[in-house]
Protein backbone atom coordinates (compact mmCIF):
# COMPACT_ATOMS: atom_id res chain seq x y z
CA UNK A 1 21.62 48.06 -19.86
CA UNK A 2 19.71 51.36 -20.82
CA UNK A 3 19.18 53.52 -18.07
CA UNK A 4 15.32 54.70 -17.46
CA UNK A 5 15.47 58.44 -16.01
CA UNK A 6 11.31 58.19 -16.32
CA UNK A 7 9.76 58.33 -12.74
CA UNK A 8 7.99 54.66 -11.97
CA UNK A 9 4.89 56.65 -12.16
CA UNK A 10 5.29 57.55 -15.66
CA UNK A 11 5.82 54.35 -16.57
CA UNK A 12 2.58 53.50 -15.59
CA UNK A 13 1.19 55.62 -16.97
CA UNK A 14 3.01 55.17 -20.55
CA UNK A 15 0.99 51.54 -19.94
CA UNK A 16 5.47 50.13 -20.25
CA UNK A 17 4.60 48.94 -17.02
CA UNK A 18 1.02 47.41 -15.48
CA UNK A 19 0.52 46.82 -11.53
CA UNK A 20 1.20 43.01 -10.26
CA UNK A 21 3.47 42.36 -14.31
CA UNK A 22 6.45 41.28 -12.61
CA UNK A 23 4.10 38.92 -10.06
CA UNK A 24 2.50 37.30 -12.63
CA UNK A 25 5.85 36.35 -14.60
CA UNK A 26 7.35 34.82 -11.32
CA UNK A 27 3.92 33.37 -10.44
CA UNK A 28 4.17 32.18 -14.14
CA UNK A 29 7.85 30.96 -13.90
CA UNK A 30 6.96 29.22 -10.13
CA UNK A 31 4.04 27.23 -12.07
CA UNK A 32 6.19 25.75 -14.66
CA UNK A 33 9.06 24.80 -11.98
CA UNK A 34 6.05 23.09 -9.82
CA UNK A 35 4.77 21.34 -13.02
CA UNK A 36 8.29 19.82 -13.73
CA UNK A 37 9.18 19.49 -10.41
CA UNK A 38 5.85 17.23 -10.15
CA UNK A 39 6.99 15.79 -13.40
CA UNK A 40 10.34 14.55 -11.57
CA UNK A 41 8.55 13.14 -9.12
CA UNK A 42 6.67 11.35 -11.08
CA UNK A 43 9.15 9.75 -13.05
CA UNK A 44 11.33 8.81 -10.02
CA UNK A 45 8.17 7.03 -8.20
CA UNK A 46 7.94 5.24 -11.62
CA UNK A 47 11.57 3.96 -11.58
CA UNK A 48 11.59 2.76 -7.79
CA UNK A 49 7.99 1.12 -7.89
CA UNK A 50 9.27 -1.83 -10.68
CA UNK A 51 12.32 -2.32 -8.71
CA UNK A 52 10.11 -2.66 -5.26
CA UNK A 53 7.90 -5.13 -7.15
CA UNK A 54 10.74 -7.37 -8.69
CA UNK A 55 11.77 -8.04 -5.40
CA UNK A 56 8.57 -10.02 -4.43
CA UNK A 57 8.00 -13.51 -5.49
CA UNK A 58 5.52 -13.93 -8.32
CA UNK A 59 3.18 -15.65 -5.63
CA UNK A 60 3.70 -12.85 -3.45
CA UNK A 61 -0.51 -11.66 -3.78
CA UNK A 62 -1.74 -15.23 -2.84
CA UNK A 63 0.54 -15.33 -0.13
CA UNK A 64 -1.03 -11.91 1.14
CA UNK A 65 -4.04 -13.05 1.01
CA UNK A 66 -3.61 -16.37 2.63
CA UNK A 67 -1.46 -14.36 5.73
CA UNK A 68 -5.76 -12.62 5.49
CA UNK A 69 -6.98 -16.22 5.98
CA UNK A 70 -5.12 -17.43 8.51
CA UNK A 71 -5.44 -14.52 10.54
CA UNK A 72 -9.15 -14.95 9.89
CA UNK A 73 -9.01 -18.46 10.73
CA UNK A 74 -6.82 -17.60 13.61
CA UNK A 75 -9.79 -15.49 15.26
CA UNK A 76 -13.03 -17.66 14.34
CA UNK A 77 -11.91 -20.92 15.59
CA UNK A 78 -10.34 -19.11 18.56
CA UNK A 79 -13.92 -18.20 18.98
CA UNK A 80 -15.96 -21.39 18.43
CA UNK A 81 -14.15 -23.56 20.75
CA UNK A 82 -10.64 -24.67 19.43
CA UNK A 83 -8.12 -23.49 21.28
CA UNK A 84 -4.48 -22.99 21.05
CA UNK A 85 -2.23 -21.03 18.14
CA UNK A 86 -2.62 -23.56 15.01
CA UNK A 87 -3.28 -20.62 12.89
CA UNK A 88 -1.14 -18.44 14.30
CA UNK A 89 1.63 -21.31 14.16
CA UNK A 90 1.37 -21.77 10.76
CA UNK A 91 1.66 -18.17 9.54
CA UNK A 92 4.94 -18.52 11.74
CA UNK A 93 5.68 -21.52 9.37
CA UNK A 94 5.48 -19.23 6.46
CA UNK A 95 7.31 -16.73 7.35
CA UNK A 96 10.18 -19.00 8.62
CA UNK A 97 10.37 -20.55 5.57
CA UNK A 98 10.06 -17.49 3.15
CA UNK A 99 13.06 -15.42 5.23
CA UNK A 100 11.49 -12.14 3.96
CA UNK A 101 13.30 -9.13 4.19
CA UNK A 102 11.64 -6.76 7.21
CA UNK A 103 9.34 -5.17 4.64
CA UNK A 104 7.73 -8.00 3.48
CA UNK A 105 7.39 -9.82 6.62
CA UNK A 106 5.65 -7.07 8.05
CA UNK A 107 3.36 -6.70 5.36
CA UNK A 108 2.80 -10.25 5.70
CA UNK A 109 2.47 -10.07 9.38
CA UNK A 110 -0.55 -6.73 8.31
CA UNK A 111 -2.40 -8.81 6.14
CA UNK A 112 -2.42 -11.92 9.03
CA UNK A 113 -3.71 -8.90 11.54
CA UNK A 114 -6.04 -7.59 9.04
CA UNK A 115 -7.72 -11.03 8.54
CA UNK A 116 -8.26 -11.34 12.34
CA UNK A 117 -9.08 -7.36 13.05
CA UNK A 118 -11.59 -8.31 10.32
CA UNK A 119 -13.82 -10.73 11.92
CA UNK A 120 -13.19 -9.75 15.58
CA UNK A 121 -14.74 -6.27 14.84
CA UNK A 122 -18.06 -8.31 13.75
CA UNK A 123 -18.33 -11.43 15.84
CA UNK A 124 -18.16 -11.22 19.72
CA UNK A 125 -19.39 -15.33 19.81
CA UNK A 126 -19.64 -18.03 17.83
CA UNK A 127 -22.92 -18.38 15.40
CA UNK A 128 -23.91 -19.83 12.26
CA UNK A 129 -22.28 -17.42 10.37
CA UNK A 130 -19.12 -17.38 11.90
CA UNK A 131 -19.13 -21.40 11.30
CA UNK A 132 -19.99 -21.02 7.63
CA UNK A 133 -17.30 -17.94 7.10
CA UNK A 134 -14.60 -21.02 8.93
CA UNK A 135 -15.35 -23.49 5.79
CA UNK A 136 -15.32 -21.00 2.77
CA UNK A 137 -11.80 -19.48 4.94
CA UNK A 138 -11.13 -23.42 5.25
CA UNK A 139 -11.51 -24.01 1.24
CA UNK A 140 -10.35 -20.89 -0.05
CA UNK A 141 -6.63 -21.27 2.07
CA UNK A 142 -6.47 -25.02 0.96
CA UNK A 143 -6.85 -23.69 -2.45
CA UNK A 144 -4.43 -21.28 -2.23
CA UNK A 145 -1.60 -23.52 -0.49
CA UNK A 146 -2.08 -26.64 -3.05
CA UNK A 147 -1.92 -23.91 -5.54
CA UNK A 148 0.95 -22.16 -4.48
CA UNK A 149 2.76 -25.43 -3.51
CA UNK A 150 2.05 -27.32 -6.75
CA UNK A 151 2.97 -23.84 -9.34
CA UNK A 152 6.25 -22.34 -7.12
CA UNK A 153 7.01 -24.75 -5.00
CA UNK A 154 10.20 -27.04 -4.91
């Protein structure tokens, strides 16, 4: 390596060196190892996400959303007069007979909380509404079940 007797100052002045150079080069260099560091990321997320996905049944979204439904269902008839766990009882069914692993049995167990959460942050009693929202909820899980039932089922 040559050997630079000039004083720091001279260099400066010579314009060989300019204030904040060496800065921007490892602010420079730091950029480009955050860009492929994000990069890396990236790519991993992209790898583990399929493999997460594979794992689920191919009914796995209409099963989501009927966990919704029955938590819905769970809440509404609760509050127009039936009582007892029927709905609650038969998201219990599911998950018995699924065996999911913990993730997706507490995912399941969100979306049944999500469907009652739902309708018990609206509806403190029972009206007209609430009646009509326990028929479509009535229609749209029967749906889903006969569907489910008749394309994956045994």
């Amino acid at each position: 390596m040559k050997e630079c007797n000039k004083p720091a100052l001279s260099l400066f002045q010579d314009g060989l060196l300019k204030p904040g150079m060496f800065r921007a080069r490892r602010m420079e260099r730091s950029g480009i190892l955050l860009k492929q560091a994000w990069v890396a990321i990236v790519a991993v997320s992209l790898m583990v996400l399929p493999v997460a996905a594979a794992d689920d049944p191919p009914y796995e979204a209409k099963l989501t959303r009927l966990a919704e439904i029955l938590g819905s269902l769970h809440y509404l008839r609760n509050l127009c007069g039936e009582e007892g766990s029927e709905w609650r009882d038969r998201m219990n069914a599911i998950i018995a007979a699924e065996k999911p692993e913990e993730v997706r049995k507490a995912r399941m167990t969100a979306s049944f909380n999500r469907g009652y959460r739902a309708f018990s942050e609206i509806y403190t009693s029972c009206t007209d509404s609430a009646v009509a929202a326990i028929d479509r909820y009535m229609k749209e899980g029967e749906s889903l079940s006969n569907e489910i039932g008749a394309r994956y089922g045994n």
